[in-house]
PDB file of N, CA and C in Angstrom:
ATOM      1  N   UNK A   1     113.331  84.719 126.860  1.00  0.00           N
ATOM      2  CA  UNK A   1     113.602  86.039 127.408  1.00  0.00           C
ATOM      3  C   UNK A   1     114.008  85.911 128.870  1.00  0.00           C
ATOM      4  N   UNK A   2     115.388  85.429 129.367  1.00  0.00           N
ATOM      5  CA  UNK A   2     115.425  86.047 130.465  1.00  0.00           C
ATOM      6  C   UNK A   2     116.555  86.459 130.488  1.00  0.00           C
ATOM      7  N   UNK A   3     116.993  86.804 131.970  1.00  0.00           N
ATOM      8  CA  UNK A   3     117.939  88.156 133.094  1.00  0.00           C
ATOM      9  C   UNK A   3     118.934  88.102 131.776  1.00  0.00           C
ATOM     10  N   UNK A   4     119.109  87.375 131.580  1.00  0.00           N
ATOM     11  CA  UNK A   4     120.594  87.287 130.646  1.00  0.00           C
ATOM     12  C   UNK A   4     120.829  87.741 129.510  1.00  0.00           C
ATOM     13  N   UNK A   5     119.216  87.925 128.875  1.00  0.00           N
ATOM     14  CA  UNK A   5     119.135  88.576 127.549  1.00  0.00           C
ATOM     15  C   UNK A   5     118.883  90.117 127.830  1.00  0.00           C
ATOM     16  N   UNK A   6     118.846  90.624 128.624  1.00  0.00           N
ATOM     17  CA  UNK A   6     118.083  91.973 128.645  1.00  0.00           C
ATOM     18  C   UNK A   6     118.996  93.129 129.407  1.00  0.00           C
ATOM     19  N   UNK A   7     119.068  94.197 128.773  1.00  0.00           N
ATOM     20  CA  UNK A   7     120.716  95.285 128.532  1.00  0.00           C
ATOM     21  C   UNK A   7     119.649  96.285 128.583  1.00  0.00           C
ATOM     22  N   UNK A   8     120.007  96.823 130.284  1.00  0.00           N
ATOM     23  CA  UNK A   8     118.973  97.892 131.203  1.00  0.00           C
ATOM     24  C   UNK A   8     120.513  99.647 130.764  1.00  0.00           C
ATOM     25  N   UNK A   9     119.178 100.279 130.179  1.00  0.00           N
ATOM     26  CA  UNK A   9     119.957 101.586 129.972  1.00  0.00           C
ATOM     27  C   UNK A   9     119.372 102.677 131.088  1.00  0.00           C
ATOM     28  N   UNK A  10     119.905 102.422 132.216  1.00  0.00           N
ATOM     29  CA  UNK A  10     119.021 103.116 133.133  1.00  0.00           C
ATOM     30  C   UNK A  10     118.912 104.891 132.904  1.00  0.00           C
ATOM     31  N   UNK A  11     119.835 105.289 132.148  1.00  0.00           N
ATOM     32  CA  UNK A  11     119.696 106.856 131.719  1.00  0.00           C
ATOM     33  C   UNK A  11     118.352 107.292 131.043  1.00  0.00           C
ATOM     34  N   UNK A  12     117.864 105.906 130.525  1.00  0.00           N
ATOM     35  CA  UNK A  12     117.079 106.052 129.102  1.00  0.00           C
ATOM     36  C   UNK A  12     115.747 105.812 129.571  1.00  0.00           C
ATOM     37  N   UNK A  13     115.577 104.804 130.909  1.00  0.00           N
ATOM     38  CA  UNK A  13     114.768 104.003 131.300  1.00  0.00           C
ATOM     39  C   UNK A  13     114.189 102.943 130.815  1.00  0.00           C
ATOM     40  N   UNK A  14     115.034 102.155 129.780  1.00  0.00           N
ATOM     41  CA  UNK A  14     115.147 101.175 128.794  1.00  0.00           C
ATOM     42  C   UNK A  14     115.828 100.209 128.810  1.00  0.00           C
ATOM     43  N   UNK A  15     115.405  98.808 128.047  1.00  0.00           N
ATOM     44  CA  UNK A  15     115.816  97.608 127.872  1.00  0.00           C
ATOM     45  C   UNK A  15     116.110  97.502 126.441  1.00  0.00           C
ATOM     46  N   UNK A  16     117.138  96.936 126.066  1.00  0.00           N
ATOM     47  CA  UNK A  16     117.142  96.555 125.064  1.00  0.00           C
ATOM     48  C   UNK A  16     117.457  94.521 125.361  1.00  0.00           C
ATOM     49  N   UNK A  17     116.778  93.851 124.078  1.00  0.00           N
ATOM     50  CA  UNK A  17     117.069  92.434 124.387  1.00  0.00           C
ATOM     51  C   UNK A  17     118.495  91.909 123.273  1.00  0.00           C
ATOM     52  N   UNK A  18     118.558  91.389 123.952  1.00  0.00           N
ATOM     53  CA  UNK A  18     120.328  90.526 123.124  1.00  0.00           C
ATOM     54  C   UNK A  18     120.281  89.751 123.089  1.00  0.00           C
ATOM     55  N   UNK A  19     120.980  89.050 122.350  1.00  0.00           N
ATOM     56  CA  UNK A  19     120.979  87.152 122.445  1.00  0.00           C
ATOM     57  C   UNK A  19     119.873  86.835 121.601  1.00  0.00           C
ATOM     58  N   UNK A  20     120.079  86.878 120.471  1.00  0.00           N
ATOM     59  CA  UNK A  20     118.417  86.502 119.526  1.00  0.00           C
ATOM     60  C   UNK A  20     119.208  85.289 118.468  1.00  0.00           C
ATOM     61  N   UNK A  21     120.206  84.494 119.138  1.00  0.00           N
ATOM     62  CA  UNK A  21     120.852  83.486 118.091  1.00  0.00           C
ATOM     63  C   UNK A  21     120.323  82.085 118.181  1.00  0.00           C
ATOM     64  N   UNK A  22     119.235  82.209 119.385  1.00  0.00           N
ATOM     65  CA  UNK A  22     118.377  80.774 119.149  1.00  0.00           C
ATOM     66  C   UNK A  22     117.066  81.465 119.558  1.00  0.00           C
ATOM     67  N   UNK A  23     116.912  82.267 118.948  1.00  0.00           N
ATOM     68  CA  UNK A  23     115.125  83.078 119.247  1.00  0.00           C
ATOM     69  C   UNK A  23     114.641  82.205 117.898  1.00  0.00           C
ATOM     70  N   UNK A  24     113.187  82.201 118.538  1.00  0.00           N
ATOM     71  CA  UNK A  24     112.053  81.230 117.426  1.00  0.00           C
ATOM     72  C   UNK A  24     111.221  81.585 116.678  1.00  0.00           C
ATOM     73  N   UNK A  25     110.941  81.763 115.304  1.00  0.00           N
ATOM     74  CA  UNK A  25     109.965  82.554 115.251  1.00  0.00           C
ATOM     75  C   UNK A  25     108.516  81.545 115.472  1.00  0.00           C
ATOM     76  N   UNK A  26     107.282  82.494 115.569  1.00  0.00           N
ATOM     77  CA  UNK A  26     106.160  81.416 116.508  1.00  0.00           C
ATOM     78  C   UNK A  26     106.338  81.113 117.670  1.00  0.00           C
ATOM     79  N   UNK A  27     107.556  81.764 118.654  1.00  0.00           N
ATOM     80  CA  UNK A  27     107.238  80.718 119.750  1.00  0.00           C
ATOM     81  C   UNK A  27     106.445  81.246 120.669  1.00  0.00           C
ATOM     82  N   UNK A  28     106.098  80.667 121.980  1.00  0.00           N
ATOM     83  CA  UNK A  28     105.027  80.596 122.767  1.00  0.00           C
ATOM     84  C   UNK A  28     105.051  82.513 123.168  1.00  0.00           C
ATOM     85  N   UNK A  29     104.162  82.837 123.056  1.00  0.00           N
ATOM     86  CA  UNK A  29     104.033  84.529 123.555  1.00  0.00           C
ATOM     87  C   UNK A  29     103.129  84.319 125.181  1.00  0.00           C
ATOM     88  N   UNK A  30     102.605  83.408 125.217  1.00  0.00           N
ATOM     89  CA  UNK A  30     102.154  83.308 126.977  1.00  0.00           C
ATOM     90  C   UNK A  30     104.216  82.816 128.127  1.00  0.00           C
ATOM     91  N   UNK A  31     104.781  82.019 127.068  1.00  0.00           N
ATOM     92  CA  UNK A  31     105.972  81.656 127.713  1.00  0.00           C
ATOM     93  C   UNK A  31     106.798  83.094 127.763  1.00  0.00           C
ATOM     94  N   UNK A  32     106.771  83.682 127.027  1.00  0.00           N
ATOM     95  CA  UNK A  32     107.792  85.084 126.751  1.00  0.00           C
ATOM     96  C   UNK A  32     107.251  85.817 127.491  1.00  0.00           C
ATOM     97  N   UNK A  33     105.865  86.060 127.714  1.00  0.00           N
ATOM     98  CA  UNK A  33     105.094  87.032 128.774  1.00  0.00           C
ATOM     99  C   UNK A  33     105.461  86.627 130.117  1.00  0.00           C
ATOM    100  N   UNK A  34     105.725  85.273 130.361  1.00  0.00           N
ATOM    101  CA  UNK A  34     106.226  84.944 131.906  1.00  0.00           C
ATOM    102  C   UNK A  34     107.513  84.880 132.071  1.00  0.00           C
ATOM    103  N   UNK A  35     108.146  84.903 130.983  1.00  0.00           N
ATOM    104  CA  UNK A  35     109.844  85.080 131.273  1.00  0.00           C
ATOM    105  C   UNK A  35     110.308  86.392 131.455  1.00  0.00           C
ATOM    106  N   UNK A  36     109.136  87.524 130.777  1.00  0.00           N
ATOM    107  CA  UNK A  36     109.621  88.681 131.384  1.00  0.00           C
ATOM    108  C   UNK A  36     109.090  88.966 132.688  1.00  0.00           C
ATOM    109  N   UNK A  37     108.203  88.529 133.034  1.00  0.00           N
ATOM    110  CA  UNK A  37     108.146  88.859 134.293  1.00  0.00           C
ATOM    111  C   UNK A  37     108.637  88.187 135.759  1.00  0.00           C
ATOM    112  N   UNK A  38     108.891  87.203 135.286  1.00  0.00           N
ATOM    113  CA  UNK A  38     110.425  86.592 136.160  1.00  0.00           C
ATOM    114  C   UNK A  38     111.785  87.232 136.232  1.00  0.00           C
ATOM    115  N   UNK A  39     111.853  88.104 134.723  1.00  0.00           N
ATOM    116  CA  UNK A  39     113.140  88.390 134.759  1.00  0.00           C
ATOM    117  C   UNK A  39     112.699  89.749 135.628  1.00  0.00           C
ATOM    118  N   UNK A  40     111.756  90.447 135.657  1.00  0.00           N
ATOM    119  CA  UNK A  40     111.645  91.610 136.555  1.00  0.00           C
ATOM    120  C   UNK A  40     111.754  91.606 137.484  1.00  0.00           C
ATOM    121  N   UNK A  41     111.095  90.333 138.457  1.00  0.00           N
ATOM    122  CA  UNK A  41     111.099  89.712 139.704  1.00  0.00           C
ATOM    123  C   UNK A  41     112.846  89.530 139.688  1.00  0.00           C
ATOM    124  N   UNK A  42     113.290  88.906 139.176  1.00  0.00           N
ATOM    125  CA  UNK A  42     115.106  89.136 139.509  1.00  0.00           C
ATOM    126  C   UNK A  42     115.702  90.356 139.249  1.00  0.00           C
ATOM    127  N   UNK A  43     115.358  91.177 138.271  1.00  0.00           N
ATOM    128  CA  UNK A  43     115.801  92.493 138.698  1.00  0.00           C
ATOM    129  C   UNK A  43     115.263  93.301 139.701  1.00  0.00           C
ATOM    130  N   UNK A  44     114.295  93.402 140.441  1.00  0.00           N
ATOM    131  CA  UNK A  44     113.813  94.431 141.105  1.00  0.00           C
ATOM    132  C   UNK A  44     114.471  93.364 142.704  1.00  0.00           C
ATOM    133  N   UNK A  45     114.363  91.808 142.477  1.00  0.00           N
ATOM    134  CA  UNK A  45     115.174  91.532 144.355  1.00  0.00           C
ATOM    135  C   UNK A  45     116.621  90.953 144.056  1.00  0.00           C
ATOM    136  N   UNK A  46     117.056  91.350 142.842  1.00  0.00           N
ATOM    137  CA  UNK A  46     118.856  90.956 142.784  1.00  0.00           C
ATOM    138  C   UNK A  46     119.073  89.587 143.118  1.00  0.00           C
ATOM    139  N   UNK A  47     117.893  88.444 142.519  1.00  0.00           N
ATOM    140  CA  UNK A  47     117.798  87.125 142.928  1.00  0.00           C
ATOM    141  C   UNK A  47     117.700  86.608 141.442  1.00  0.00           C
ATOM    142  N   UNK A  48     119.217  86.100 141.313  1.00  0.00           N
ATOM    143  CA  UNK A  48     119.166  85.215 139.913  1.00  0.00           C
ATOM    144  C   UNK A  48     118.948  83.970 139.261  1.00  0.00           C
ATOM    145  N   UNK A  49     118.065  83.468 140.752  1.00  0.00           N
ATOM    146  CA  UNK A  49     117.512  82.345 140.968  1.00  0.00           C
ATOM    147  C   UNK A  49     116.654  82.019 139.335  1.00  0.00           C
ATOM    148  N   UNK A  50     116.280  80.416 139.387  1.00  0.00           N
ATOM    149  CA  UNK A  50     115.327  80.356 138.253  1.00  0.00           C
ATOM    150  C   UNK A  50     113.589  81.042 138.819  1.00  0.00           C
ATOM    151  N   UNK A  51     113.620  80.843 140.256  1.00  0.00           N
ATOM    152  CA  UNK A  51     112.268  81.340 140.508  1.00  0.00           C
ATOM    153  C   UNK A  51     112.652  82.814 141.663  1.00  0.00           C
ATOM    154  N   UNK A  52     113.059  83.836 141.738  1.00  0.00           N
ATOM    155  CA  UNK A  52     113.021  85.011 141.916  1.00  0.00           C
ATOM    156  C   UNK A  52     111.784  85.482 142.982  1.00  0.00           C
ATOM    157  N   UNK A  53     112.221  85.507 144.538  1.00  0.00           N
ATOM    158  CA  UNK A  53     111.711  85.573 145.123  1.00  0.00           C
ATOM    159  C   UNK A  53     110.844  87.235 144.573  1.00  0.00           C
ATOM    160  N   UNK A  54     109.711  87.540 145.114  1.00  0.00           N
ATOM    161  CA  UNK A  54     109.202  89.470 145.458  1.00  0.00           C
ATOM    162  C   UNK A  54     109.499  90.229 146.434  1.00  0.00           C
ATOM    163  N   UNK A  55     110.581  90.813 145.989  1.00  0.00           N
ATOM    164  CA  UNK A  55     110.761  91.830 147.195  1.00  0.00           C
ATOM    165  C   UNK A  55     109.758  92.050 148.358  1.00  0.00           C
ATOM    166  N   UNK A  56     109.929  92.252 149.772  1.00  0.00           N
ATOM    167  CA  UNK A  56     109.128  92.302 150.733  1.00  0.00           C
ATOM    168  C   UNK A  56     108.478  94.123 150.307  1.00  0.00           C
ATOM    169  N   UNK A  57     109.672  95.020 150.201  1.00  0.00           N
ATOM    170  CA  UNK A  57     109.110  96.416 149.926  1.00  0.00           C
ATOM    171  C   UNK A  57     108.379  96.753 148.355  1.00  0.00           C
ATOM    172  N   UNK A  58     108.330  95.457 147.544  1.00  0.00           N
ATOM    173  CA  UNK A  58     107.432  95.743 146.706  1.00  0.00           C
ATOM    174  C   UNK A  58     106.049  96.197 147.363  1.00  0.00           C
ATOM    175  N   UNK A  59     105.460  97.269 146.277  1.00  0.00           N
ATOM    176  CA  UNK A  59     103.581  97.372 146.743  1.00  0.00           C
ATOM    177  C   UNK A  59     103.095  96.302 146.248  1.00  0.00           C
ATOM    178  N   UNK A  60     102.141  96.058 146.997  1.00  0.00           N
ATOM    179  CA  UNK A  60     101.272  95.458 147.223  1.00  0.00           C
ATOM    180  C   UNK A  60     100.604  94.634 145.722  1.00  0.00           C
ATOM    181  N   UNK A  61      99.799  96.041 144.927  1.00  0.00           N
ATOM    182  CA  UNK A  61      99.564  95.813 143.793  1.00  0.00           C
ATOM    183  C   UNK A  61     100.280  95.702 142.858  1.00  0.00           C
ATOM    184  N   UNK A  62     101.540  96.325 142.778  1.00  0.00           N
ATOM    185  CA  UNK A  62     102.151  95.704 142.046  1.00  0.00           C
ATOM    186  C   UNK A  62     102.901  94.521 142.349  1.00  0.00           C
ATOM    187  N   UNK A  63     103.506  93.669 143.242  1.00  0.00           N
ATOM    188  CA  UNK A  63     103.162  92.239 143.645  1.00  0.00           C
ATOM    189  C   UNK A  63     102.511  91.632 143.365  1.00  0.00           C
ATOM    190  N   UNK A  64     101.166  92.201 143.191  1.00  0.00           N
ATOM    191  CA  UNK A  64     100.386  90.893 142.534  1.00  0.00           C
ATOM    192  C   UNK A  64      99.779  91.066 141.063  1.00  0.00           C
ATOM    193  N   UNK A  65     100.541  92.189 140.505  1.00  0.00           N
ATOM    194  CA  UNK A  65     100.185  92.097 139.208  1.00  0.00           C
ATOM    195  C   UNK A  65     101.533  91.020 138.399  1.00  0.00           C
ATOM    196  N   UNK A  66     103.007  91.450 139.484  1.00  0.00           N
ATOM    197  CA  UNK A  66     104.203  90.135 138.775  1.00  0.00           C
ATOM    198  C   UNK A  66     103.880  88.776 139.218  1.00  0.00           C
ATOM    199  N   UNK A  67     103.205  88.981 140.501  1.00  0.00           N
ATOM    200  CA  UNK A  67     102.933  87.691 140.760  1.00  0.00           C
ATOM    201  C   UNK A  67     102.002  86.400 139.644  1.00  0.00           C
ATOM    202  N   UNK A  68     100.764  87.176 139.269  1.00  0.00           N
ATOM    203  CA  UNK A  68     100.473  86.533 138.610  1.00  0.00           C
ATOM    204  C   UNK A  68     100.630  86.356 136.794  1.00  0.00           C
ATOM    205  N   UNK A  69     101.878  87.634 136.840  1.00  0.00           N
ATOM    206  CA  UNK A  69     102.367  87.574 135.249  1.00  0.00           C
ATOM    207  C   UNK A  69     103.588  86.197 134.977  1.00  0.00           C
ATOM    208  N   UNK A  70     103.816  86.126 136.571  1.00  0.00           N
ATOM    209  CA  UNK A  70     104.705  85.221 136.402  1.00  0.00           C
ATOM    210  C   UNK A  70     104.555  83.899 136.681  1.00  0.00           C
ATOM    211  N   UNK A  71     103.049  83.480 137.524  1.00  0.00           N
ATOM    212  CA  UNK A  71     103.197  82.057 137.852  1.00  0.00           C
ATOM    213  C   UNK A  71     101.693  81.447 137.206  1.00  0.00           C
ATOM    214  N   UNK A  72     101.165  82.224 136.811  1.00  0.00           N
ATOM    215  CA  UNK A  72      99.928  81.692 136.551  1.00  0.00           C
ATOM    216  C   UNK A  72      99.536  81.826 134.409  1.00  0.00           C
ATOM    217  N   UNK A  73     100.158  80.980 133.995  1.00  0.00           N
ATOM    218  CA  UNK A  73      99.773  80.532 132.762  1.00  0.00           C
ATOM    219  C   UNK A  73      98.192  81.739 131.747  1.00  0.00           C
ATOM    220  N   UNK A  74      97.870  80.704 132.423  1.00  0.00           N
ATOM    221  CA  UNK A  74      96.383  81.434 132.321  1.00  0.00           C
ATOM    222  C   UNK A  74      95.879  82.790 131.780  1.00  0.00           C
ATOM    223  N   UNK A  75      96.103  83.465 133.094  1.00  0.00           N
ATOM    224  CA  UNK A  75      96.227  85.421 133.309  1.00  0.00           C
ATOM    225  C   UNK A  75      96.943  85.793 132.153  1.00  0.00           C
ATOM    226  N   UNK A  76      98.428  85.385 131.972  1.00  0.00           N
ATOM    227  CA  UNK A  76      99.098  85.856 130.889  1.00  0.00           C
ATOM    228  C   UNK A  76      98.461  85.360 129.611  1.00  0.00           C
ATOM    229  N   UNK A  77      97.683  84.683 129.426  1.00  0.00           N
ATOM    230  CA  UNK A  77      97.027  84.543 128.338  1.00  0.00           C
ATOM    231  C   UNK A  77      95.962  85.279 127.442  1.00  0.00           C
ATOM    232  N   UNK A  78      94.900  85.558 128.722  1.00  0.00           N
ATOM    233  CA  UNK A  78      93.810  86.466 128.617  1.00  0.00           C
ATOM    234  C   UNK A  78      94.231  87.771 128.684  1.00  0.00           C
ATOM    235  N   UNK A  79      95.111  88.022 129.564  1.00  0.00           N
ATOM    236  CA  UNK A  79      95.559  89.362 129.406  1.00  0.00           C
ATOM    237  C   UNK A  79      96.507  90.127 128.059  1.00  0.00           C
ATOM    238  N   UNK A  80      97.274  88.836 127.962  1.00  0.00           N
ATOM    239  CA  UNK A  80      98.355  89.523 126.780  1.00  0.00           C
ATOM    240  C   UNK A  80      99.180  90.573 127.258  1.00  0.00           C
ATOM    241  N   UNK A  81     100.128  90.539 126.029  1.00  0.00           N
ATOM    242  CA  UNK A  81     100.868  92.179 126.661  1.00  0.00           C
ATOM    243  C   UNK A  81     100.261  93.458 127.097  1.00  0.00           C
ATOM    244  N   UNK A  82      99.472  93.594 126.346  1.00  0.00           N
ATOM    245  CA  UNK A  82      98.694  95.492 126.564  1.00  0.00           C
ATOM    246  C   UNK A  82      97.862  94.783 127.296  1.00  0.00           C
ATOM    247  N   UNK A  83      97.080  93.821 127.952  1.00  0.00           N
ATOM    248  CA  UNK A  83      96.513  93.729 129.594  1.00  0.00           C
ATOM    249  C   UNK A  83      97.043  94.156 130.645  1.00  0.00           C
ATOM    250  N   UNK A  84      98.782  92.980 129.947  1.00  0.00           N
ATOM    251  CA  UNK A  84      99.553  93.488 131.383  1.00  0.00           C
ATOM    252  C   UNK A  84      99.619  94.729 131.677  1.00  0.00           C
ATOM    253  N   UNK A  85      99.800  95.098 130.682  1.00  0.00           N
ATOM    254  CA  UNK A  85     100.675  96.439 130.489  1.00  0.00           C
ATOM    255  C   UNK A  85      99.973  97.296 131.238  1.00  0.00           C
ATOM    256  N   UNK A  86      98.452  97.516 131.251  1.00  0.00           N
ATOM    257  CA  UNK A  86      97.773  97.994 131.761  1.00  0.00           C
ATOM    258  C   UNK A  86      97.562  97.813 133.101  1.00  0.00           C
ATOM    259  N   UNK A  87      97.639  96.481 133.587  1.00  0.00           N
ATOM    260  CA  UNK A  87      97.027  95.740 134.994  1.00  0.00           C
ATOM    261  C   UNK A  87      98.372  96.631 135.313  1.00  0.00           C
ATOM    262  N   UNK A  88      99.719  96.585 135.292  1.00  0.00           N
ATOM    263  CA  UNK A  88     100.205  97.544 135.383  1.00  0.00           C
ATOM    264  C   UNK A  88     100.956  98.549 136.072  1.00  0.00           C
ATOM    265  N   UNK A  89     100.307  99.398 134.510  1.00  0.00           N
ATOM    266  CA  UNK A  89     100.052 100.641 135.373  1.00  0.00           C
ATOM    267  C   UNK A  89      99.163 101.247 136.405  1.00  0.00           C
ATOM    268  N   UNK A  90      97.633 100.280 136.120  1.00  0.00           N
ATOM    269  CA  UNK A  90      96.808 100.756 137.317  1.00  0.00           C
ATOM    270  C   UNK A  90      97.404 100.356 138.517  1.00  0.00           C
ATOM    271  N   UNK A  91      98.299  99.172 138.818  1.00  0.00           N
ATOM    272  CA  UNK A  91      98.903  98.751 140.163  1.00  0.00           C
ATOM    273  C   UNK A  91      99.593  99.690 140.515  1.00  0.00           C
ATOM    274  N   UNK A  92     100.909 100.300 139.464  1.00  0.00           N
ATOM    275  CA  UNK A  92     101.329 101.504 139.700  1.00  0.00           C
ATOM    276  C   UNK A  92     100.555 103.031 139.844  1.00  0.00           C
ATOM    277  N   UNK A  93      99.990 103.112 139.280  1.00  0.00           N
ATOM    278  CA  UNK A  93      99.115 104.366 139.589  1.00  0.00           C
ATOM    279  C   UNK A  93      98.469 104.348 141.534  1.00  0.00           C
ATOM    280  N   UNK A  94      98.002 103.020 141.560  1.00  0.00           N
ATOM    281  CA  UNK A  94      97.087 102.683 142.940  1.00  0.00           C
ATOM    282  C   UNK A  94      98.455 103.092 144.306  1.00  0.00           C
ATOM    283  N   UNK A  95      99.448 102.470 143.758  1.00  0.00           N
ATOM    284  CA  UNK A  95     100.880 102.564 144.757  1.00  0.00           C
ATOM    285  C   UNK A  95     101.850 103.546 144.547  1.00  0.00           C
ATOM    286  N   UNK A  96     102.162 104.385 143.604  1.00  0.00           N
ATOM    287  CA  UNK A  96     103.073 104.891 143.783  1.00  0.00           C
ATOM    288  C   UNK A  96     102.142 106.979 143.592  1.00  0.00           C
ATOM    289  N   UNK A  97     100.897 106.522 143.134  1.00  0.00           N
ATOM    290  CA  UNK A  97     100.205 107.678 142.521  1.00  0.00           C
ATOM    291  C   UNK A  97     100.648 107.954 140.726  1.00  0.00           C
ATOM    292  N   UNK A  98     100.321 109.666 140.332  1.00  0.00           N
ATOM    293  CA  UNK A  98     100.355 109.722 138.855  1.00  0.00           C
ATOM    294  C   UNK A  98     101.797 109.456 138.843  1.00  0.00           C
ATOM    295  N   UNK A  99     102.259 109.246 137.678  1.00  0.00           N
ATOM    296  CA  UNK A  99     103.486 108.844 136.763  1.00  0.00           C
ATOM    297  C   UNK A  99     104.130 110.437 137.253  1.00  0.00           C
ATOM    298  N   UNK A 100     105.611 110.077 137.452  1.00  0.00           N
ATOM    299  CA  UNK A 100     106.228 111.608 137.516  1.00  0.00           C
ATOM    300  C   UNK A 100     107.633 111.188 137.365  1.00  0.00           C
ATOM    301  N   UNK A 101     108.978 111.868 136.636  1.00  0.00           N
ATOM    302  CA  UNK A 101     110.226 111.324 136.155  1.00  0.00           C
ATOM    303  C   UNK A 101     110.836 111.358 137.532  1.00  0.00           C
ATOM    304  N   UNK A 102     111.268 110.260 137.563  1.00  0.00           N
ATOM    305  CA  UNK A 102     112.262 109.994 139.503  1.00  0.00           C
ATOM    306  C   UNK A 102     114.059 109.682 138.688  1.00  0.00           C
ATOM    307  N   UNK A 103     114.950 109.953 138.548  1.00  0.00           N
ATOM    308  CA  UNK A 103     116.207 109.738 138.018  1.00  0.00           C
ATOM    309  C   UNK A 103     116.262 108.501 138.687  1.00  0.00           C
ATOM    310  N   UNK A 104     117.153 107.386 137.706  1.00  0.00           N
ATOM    311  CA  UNK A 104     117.707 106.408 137.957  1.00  0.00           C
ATOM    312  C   UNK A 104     118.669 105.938 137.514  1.00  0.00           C
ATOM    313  N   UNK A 105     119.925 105.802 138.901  1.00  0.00           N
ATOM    314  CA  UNK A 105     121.092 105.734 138.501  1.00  0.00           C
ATOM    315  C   UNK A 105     121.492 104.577 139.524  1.00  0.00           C
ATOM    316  N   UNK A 106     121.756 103.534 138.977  1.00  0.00           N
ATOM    317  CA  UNK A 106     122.074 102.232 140.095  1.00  0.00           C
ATOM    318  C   UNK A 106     123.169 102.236 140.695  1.00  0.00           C
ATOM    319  N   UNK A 107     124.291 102.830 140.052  1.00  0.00           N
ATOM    320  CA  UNK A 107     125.407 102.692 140.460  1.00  0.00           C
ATOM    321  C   UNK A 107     125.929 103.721 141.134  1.00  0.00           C
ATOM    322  N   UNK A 108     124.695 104.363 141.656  1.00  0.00           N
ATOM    323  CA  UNK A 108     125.240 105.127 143.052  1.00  0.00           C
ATOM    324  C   UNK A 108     124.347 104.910 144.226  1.00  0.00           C
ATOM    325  N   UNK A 109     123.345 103.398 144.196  1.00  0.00           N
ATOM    326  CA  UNK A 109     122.777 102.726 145.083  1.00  0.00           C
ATOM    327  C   UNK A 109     123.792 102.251 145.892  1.00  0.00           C
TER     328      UNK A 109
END
């Protein structure tokens, strides 16, 4: 799973993934949990690097919820998807406050 497979519908606020012509079945779900969150780390600082610096204006908590989805083995293990998923949203909840619809349209960034 990375930058290359993943087709952002920003109207929708959605990903869809592409490229499934050498996807595995069985393969590592701690490796797929850190490839998406590398690939977020390159979408959110426009760094298509293999290691994707964190934006400086990222929050805080959420920084260190990609941080450690993405470098630390481990975390993504115990946590799983619906950990992350959760670790999160509480990072988001802590930084941005409740959930509320903000439009997103990149191509008038």
């Amino acid at each position: 799973l990375r930058a290359a497979h993943w087709l952002l519908h920003p109207a929708d606020h959605g990903v869809l993934v592409i490229g499934w012509s050498r996807a595995q079945h069985g393969g590592d779900t701690t490796r797929d949990l850190m490839q998406s969150a590398w690939t977020i780390r390159a979408l959110l600082s426009g760094d298509t690097s293999d290691r994707p610096t964190l934006p400086s204006h990222l929050p805080t908590p959420v920084a260190d919820v990609l941080r450690a989805a993405s470098e630390d083995a481990a975390w993504c293990a115990r946590f799983g998807a619906h950990g992350i998923d959760q670790a999160l949203v509480a990072a988001a909840r802590e930084a941005f406050g409740p959930p509320q619809f903000i439009p997103f349209t990149p191509l008038r960034a």
